[in-house]
Protein backbone atom coordinates (compact mmCIF):
# COMPACT_ATOMS: atom_id res chain seq x y z
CA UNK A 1 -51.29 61.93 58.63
CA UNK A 2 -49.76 62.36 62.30
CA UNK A 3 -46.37 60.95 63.51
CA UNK A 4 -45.44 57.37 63.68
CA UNK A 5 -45.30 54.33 60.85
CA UNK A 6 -47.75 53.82 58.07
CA UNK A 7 -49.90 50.81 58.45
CA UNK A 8 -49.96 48.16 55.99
CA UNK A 9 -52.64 48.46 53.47
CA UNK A 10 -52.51 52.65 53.92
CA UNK A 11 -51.89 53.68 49.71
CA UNK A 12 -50.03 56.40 49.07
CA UNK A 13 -50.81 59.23 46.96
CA UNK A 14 -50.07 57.18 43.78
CA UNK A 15 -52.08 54.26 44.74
CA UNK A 16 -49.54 51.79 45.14
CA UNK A 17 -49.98 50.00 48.69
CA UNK A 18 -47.14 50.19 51.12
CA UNK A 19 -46.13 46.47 52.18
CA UNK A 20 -42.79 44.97 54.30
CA UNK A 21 -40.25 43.99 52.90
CA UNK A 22 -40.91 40.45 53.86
CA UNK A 23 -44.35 40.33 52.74
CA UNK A 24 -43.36 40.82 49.41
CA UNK A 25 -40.81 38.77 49.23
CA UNK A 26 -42.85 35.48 50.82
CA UNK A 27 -44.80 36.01 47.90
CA UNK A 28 -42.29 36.68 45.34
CA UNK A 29 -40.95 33.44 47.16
CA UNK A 30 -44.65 31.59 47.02
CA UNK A 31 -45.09 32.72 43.19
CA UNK A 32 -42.65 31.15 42.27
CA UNK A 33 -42.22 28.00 44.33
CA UNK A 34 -46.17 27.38 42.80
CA UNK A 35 -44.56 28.15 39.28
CA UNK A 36 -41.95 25.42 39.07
CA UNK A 37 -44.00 22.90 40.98
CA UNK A 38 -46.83 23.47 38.30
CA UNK A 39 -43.95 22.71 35.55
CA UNK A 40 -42.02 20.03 36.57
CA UNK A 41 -45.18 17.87 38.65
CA UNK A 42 -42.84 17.80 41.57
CA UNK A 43 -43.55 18.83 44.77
CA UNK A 44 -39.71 18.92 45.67
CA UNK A 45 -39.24 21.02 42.68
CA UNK A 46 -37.04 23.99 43.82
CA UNK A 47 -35.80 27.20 41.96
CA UNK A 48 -31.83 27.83 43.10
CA UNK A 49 -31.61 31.74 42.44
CA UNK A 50 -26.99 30.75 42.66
CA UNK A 51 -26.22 30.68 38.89
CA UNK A 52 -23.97 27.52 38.54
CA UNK A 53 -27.11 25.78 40.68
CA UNK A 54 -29.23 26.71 38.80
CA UNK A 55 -27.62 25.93 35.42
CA UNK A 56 -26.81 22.28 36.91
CA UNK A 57 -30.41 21.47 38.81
CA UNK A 58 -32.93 23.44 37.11
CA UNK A 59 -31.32 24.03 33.45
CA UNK A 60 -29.61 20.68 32.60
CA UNK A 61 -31.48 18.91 35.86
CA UNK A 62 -34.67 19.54 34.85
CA UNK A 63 -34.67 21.05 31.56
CA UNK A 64 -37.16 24.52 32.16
CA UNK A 65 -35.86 27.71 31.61
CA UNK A 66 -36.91 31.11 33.64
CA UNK A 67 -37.79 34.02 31.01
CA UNK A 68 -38.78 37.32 30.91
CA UNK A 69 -36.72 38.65 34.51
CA UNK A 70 -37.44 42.25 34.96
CA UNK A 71 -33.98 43.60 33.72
CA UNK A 72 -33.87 46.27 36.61
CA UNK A 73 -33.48 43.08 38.85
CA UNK A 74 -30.35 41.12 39.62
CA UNK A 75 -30.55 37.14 39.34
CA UNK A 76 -29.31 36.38 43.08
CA UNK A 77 -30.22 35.54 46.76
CA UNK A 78 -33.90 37.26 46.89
CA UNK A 79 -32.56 38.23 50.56
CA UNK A 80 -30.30 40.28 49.14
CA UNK A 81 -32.74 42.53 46.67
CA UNK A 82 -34.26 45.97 48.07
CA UNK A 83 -37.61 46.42 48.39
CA UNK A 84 -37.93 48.36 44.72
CA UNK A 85 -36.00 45.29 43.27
CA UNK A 86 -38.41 42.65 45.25
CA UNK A 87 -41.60 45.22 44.13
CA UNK A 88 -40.72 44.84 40.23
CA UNK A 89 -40.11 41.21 40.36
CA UNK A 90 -43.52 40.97 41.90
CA UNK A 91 -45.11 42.87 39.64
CA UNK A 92 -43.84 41.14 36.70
CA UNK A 93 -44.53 37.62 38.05
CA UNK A 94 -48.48 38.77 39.00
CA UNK A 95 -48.49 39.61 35.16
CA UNK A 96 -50.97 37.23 32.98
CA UNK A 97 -50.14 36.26 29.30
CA UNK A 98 -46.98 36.50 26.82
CA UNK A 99 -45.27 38.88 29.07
CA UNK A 100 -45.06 37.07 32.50
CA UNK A 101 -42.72 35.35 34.19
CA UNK A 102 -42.53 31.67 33.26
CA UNK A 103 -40.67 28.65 32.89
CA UNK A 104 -40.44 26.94 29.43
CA UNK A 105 -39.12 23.33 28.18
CA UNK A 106 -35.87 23.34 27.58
CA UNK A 107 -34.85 21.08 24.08
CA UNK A 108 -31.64 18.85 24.27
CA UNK A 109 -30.59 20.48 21.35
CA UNK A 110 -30.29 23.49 23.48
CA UNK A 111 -29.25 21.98 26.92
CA UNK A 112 -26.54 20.69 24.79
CA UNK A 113 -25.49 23.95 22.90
CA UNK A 114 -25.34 25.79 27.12
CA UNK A 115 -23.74 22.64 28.55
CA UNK A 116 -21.16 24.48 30.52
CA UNK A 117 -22.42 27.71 29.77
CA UNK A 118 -23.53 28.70 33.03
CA UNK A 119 -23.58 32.79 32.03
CA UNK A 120 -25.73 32.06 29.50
CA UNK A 121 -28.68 30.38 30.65
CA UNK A 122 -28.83 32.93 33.84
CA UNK A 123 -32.17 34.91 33.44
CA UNK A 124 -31.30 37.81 34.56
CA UNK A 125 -27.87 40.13 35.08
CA UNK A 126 -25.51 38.27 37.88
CA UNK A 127 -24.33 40.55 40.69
CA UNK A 128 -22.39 39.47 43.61
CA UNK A 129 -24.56 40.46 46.89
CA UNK A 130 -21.80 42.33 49.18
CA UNK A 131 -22.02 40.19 52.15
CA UNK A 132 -19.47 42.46 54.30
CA UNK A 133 -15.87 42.02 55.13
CA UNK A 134 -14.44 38.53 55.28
CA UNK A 135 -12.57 37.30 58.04
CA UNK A 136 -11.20 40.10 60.52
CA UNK A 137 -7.84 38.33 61.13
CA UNK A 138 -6.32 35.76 63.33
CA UNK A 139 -7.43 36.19 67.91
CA UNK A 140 -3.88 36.40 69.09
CA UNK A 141 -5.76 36.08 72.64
CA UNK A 142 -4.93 33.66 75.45
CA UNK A 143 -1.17 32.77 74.14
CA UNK A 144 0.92 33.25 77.15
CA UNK A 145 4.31 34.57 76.52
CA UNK A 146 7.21 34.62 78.10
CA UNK A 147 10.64 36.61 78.55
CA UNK A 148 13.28 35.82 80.99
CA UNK A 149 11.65 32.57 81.70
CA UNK A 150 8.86 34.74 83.15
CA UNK A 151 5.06 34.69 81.93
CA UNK A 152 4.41 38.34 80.10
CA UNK A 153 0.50 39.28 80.11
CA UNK A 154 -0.56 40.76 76.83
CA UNK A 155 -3.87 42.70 76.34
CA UNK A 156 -6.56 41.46 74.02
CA UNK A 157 -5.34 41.80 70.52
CA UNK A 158 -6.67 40.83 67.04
CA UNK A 159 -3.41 40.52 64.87
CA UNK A 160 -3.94 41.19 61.22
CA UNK A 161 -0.60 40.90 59.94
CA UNK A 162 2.34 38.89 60.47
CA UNK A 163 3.26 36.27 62.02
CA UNK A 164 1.94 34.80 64.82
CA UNK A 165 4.76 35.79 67.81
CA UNK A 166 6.61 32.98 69.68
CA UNK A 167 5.86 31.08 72.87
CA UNK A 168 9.27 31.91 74.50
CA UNK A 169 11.19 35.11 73.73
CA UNK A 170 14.83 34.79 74.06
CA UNK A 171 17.07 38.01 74.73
C-alpha cells in the first residue's frame, strides 16, 4: 500500500469503501432533505435535528414523525456526529422497506397526547454536542489607571474573577 492517504473509493479489507467525512454527511444531509420534501409536498420543507424545533415545526407544525433512528446515533447537529455515527445513519436511511428511515403522519389524537412533550417525540437519544468552553472572561485591556494622579501602564490581562478595578486609585 505505500505511504500517504487512501484515495476515495480504495475498499478496505472488509469491503466497506472509505469516504470523507463530508461526503457522507451531504448525503445523509440530501437523504433526508428528499425524504421530508417527498412527505410534506413542500419544497421549503426542512428537518430541524434541535429537539424543541423539531417538536414545534416538524411534529406539531407539520404533523410527520421520524422513525426507526439507528439507536447508536444521537438526535443532534449532524456536524457534530463522528464519522461511525454519520456511517450508521447512512446506512440505515439507504435501507428499503419496513425497516428504513421514514417519516409517518402524525394523528391529532397523538399531536395532542405529545403537545408539550418535546422528550417524547425526539427520534432518537438527545445528547448535548460539547461545543468547548464558554466565554473566557471579561478583556481588562486598554483601561488606563491611575495612582498619584499619574497614568499606571498595565500589561495585557484577561481577568476572570472579580471585579473590574477602578479608574483612579486613591492611597
Amino acid at each position: 500500500m505505500g505511504r500517504g492517504r487512501r484515495k476515495l473509493g480504495e475498499t478496505k479489507k472488509a469491503g466497506q469503501y472509505v469516504r470523507a467525512k463530508g461526503r457522507i454527511l451531504g448525503e445523509v444531509r440530501q437523504i433526508l432533505k428528499t425524504r421530508i420534501v417527498n412527505k410534506t409536498k413542500d419544497k421549503s420543507a426542512t428537518l430541524w435535528l434541535d429537539p424543541p424545533l423539531y417538536h414545534r415545526c416538524v411534529y406539531i407544525g407539520r404533523r410527520i414523525h421520524l422513525i426507526l433512528w439507528p439507536a447508536g446515533v444521537p438526535f443532534r447537529n449532524l456536524s457534530t456526529l463522528t464519522k461511525a455515527q454519520l456511517s450508521k445513519l447512512l446506512a440505515a436511511l439507504n435501507k428499503r422497506g419496513r425497516g428504513a428511515v421514514r417519516f409517518v403522519d402524525v394523528t391529532d389524537e397523538e399531536a395532542a397526547a405529545h403537545a408539550r412533550d418535546v422528550e417524547g417525540v425526539i427520534p432518537g437519544a438527545y445528547e448535548v454536542a460539547d461545543i468547548g468552553i464558554g466565554h473566557p472572561g471579561r478583556s481588562d485591556i486598554k483601561k488606563s489607571r491611575f495612582k498619584n494622579g499619574k497614568p499606571v501602564s498595565k500589561k495585557r490581562k484577561l481577568r476572570t474573577k472579580g471585579a473590574i478595578t477602578p479608574k483612579r486609585v486613591e492611597d
